[in-house]
C-alpha atoms as a PDB file:
ATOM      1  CA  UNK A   1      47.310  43.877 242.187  1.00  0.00           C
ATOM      2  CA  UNK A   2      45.516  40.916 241.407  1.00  0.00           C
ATOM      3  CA  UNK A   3      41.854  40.487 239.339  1.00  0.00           C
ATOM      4  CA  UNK A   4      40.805  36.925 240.931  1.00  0.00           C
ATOM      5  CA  UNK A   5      37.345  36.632 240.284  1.00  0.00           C
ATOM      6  CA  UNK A   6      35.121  39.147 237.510  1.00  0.00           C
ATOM      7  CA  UNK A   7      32.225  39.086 239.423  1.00  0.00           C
ATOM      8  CA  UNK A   8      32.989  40.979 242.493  1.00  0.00           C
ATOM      9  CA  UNK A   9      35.169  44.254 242.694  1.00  0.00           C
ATOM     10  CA  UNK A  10      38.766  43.607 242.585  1.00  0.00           C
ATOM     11  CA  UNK A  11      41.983  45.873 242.964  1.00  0.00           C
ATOM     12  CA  UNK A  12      43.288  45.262 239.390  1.00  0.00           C
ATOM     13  CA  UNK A  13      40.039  46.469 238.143  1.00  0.00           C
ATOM     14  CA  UNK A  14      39.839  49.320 240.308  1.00  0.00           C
ATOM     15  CA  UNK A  15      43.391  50.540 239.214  1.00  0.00           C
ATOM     16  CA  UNK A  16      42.163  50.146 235.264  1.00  0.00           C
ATOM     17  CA  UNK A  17      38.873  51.471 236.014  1.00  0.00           C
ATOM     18  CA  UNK A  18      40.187  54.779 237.776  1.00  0.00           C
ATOM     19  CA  UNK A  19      42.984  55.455 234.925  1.00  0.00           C
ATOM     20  CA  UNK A  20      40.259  55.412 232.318  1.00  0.00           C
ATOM     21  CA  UNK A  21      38.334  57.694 234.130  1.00  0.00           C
ATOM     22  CA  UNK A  22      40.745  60.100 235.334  1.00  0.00           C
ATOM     23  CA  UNK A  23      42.354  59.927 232.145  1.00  0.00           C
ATOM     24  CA  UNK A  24      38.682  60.873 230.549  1.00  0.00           C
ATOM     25  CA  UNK A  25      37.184  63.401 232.938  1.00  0.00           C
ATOM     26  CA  UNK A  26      34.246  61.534 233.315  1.00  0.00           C
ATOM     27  CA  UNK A  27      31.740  60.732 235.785  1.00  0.00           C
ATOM     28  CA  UNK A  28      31.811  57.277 235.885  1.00  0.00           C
ATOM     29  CA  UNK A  29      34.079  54.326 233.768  1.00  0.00           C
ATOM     30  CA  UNK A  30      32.196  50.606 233.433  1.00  0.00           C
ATOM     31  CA  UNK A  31      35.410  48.780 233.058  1.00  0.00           C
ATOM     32  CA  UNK A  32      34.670  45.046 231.569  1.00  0.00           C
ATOM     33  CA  UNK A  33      35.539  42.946 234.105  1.00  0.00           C
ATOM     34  CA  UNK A  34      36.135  40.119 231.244  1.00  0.00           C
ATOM     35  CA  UNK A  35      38.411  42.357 229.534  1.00  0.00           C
ATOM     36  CA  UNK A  36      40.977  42.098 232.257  1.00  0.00           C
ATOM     37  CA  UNK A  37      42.498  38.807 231.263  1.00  0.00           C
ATOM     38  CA  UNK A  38      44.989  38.634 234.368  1.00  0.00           C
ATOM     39  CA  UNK A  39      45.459  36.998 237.858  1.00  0.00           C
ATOM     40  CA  UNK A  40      47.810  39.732 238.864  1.00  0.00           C
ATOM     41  CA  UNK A  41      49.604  43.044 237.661  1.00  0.00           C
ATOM     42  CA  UNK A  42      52.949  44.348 238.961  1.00  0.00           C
ATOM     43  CA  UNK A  43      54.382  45.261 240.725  1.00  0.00           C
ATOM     44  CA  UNK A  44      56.833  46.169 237.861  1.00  0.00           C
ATOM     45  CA  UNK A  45      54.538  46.113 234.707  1.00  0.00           C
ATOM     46  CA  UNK A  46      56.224  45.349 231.114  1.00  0.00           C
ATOM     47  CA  UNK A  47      54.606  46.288 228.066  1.00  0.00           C
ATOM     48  CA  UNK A  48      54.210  42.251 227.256  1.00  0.00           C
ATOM     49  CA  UNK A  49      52.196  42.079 230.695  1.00  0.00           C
ATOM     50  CA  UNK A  50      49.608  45.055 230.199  1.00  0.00           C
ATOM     51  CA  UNK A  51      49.208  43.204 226.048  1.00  0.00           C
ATOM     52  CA  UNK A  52      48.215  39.714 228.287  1.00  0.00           C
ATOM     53  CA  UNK A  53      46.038  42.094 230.919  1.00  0.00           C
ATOM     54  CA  UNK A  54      44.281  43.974 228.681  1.00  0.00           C
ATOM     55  CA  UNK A  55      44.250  42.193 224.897  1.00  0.00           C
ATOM     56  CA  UNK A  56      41.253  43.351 223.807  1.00  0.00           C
ATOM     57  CA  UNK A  57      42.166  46.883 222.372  1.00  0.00           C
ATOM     58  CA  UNK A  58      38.857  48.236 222.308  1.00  0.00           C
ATOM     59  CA  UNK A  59      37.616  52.291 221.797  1.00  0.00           C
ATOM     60  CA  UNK A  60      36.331  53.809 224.917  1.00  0.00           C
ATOM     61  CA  UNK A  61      32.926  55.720 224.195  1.00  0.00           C
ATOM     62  CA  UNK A  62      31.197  58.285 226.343  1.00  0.00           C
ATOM     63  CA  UNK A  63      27.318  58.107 226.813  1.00  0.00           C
ATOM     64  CA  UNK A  64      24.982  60.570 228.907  1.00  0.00           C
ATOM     65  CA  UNK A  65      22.553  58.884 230.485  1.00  0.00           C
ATOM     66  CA  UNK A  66      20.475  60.385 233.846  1.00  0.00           C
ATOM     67  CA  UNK A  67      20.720  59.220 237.288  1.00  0.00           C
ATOM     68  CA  UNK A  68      17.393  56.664 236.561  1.00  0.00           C
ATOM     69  CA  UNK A  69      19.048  55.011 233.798  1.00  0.00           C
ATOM     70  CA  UNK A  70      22.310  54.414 235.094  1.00  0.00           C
ATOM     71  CA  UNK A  71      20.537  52.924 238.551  1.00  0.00           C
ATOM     72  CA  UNK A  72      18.504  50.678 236.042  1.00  0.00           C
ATOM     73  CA  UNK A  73      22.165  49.917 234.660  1.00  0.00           C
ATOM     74  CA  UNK A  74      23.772  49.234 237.799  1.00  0.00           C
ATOM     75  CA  UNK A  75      20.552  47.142 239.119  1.00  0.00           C
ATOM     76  CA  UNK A  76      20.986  44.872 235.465  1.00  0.00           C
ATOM     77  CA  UNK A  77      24.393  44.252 236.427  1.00  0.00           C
ATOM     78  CA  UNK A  78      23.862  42.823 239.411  1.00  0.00           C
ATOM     79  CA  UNK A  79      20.685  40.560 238.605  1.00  0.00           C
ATOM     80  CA  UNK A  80      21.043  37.197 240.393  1.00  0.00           C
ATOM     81  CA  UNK A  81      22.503  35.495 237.304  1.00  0.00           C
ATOM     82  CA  UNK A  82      25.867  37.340 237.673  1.00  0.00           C
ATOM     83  CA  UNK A  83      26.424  35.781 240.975  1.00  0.00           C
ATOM     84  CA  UNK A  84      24.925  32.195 240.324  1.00  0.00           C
ATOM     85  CA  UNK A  85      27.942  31.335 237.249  1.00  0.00           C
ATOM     86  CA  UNK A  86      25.661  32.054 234.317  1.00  0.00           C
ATOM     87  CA  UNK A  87      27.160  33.932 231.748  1.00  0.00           C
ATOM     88  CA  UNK A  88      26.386  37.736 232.354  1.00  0.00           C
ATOM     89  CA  UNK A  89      28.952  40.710 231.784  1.00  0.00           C
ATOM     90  CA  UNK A  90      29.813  41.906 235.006  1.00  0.00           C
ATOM     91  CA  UNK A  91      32.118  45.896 235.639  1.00  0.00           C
ATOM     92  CA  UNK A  92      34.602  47.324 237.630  1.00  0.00           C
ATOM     93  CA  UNK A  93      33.056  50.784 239.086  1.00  0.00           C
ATOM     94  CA  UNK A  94      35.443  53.703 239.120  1.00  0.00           C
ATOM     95  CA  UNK A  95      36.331  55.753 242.422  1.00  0.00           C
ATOM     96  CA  UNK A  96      33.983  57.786 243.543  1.00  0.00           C
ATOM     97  CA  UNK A  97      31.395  54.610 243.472  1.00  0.00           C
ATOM     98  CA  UNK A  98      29.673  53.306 246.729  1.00  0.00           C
ATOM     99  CA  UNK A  99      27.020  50.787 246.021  1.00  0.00           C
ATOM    100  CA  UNK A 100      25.673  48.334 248.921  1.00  0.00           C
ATOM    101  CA  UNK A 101      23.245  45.810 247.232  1.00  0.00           C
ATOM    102  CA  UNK A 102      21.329  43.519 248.558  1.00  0.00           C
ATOM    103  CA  UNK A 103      21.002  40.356 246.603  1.00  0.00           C
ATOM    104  CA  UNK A 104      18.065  38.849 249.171  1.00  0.00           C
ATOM    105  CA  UNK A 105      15.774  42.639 249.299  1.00  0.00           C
ATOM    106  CA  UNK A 106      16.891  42.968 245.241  1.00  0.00           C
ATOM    107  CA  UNK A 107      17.342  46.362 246.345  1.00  0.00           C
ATOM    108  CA  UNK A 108      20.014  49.181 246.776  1.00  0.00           C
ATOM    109  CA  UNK A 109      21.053  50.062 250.783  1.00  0.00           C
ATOM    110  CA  UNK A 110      23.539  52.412 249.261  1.00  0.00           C
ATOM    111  CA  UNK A 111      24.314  54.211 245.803  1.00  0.00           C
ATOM    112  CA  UNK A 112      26.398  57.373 245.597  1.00  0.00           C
ATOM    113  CA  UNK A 113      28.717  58.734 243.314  1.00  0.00           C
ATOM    114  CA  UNK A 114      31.313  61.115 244.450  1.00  0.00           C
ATOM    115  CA  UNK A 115      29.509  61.193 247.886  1.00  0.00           C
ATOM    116  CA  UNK A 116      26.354  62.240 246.506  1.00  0.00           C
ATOM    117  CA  UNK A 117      22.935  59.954 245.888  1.00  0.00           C
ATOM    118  CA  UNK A 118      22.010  59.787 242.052  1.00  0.00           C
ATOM    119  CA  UNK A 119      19.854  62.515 240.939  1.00  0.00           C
ATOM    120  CA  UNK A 120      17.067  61.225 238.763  1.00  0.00           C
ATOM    121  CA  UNK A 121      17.401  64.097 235.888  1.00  0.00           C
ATOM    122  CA  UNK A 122      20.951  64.387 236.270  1.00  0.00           C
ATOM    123  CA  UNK A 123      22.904  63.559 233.102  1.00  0.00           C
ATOM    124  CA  UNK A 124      26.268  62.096 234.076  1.00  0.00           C
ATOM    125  CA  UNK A 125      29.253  60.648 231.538  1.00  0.00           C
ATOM    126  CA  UNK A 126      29.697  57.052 232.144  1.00  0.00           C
ATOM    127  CA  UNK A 127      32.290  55.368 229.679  1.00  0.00           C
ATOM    128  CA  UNK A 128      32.223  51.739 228.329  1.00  0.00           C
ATOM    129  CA  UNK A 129      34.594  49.434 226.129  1.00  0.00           C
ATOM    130  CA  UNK A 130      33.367  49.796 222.354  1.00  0.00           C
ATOM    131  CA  UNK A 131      32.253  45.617 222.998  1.00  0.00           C
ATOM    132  CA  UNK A 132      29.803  47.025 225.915  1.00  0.00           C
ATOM    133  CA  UNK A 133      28.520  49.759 223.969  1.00  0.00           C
ATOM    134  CA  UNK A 134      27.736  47.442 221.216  1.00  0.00           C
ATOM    135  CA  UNK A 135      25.707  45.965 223.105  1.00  0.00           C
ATOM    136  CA  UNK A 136      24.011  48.257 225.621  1.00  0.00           C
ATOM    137  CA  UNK A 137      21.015  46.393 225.511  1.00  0.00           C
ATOM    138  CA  UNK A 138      21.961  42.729 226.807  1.00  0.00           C
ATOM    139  CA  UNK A 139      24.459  43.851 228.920  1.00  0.00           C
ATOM    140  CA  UNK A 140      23.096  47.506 230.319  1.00  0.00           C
ATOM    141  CA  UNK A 141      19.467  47.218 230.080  1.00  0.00           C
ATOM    142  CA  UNK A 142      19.843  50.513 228.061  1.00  0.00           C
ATOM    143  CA  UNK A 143      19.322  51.212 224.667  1.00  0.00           C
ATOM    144  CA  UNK A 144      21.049  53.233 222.339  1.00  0.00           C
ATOM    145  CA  UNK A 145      18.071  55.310 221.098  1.00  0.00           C
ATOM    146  CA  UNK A 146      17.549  56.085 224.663  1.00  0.00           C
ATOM    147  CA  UNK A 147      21.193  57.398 224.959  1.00  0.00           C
ATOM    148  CA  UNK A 148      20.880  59.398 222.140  1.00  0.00           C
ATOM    149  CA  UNK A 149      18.126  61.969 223.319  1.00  0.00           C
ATOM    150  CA  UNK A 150      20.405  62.501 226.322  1.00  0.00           C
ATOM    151  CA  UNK A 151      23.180  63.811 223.949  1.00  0.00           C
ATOM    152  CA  UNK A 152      25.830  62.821 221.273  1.00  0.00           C
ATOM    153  CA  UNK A 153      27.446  60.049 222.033  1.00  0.00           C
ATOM    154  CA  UNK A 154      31.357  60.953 221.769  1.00  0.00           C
ATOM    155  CA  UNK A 155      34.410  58.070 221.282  1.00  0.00           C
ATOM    156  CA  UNK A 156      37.297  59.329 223.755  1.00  0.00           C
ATOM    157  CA  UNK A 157      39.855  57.254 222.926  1.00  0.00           C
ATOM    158  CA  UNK A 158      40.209  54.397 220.110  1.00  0.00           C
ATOM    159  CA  UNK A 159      42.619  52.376 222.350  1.00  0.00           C
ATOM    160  CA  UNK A 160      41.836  51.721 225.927  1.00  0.00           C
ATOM    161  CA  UNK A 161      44.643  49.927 225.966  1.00  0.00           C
ATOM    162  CA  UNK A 162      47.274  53.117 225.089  1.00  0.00           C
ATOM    163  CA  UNK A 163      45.306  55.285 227.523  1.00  0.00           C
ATOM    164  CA  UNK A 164      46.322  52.461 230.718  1.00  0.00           C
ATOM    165  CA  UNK A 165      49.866  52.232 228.997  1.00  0.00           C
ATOM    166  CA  UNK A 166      50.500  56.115 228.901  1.00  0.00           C
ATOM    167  CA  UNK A 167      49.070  56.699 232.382  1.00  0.00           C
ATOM    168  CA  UNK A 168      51.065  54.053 234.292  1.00  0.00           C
ATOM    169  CA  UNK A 169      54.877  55.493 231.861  1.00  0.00           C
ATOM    170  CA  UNK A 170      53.834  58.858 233.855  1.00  0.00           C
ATOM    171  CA  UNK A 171      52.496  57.870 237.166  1.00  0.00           C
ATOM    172  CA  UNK A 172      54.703  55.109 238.566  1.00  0.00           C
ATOM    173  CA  UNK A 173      54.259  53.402 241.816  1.00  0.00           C
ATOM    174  CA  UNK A 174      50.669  52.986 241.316  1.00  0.00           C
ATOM    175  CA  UNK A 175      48.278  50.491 244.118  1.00  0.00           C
ATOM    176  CA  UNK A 176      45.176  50.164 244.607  1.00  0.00           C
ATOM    177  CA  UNK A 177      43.284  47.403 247.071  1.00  0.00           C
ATOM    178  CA  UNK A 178      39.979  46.846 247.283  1.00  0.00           C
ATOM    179  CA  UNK A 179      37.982  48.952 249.164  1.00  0.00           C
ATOM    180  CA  UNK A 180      33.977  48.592 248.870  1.00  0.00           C
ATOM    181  CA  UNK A 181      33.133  50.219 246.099  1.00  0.00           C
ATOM    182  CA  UNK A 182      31.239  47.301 245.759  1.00  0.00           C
ATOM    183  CA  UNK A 183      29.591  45.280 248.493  1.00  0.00           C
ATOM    184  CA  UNK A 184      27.090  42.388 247.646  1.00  0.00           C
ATOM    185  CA  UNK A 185      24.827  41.051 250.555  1.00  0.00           C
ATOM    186  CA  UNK A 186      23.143  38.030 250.751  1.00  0.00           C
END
């Protein structure tokens, strides 16, 4: 699986974004894309390969933040700057994402989430790299007093890194290719 450019969707970032959140129960993970550090993965993964993939062993934190706020989220990410070089932080959406954006309207064609268009009062789980949530602001277009009144903010794990490393020792054989989670139009 290879992770050749951060700023589009990629199938190395899709496999580490889908362990984290299947691992976590949660609705949504907003995997770095930065934080993946290789090309490729696999197929036969060594411990001294996932170190070099992932080497920034960061705690994984929960927020709850409604279906308005994590479309304002999704819409910062995708701001013309991440696609013209600048320096931006850019994710890796979990499964159960379908976004269609269109960089010319600035607008969404599609956004769903487990097959379902985000509901504005909703409160769904999304989980970020302790780096992100530090700062939720620059990179998220979210504070964290905002967060807060939506609920306690909870740390699941204090190693992303283990999480990845347990879940691939029990489920072997593991692929994933890209396929349109995320779609940028011109």
């Amino acid at each position: 699986m290879t992770h050749p450019k951060r700023n589009q969707e990629t199938a190395l970032g899709d496999l580490i974004a889908d362990v984290l959140r299947d691992s976590f129960g949660i609705d949504l993970m907003l995997m770095g894309s930065g934080a993946i550090r290789s090309y490729a993965l696999g197929p036969v993964v060594h411990y001294a390969d996932l170190v070099e993939c992932l080497p920034y062993d960061d705690a994984v934190y929960m927020l709850k933040v409604t279906g308005t706020q994590l479309e304002r989220m999704i819409r910062h990410i995708l701001r013309d700057e991440a696609f013209q070089g600048e320096p931006t932080e850019f994710y890796q959406f979990s499964n159960g994402t379908h976004i269609v954006w269109s960089r010319s309207e600035q607008a969404f064609r599609t956004l769903t989430l487990d097959g379902e268009a985000l509901h504005a009062e909703r409160l769904y789980t999304v989980a970020v790299q302790k780096y992100h949530y530090n700062n939720l602001k620059p990179f998220l277009d979210i504070t964290l007093e905002e967060v807060e009144k939506n609920g306690k903010i909870r740390v699941l794990s204090t190693s992303a890194r283990d999480v990845v490393e347990e879940y691939l020792t029990v489920n072997q054989h593991l692929s994933r290719e890209v396929e349109g989670r995320l779609v940028v139009e011109d």
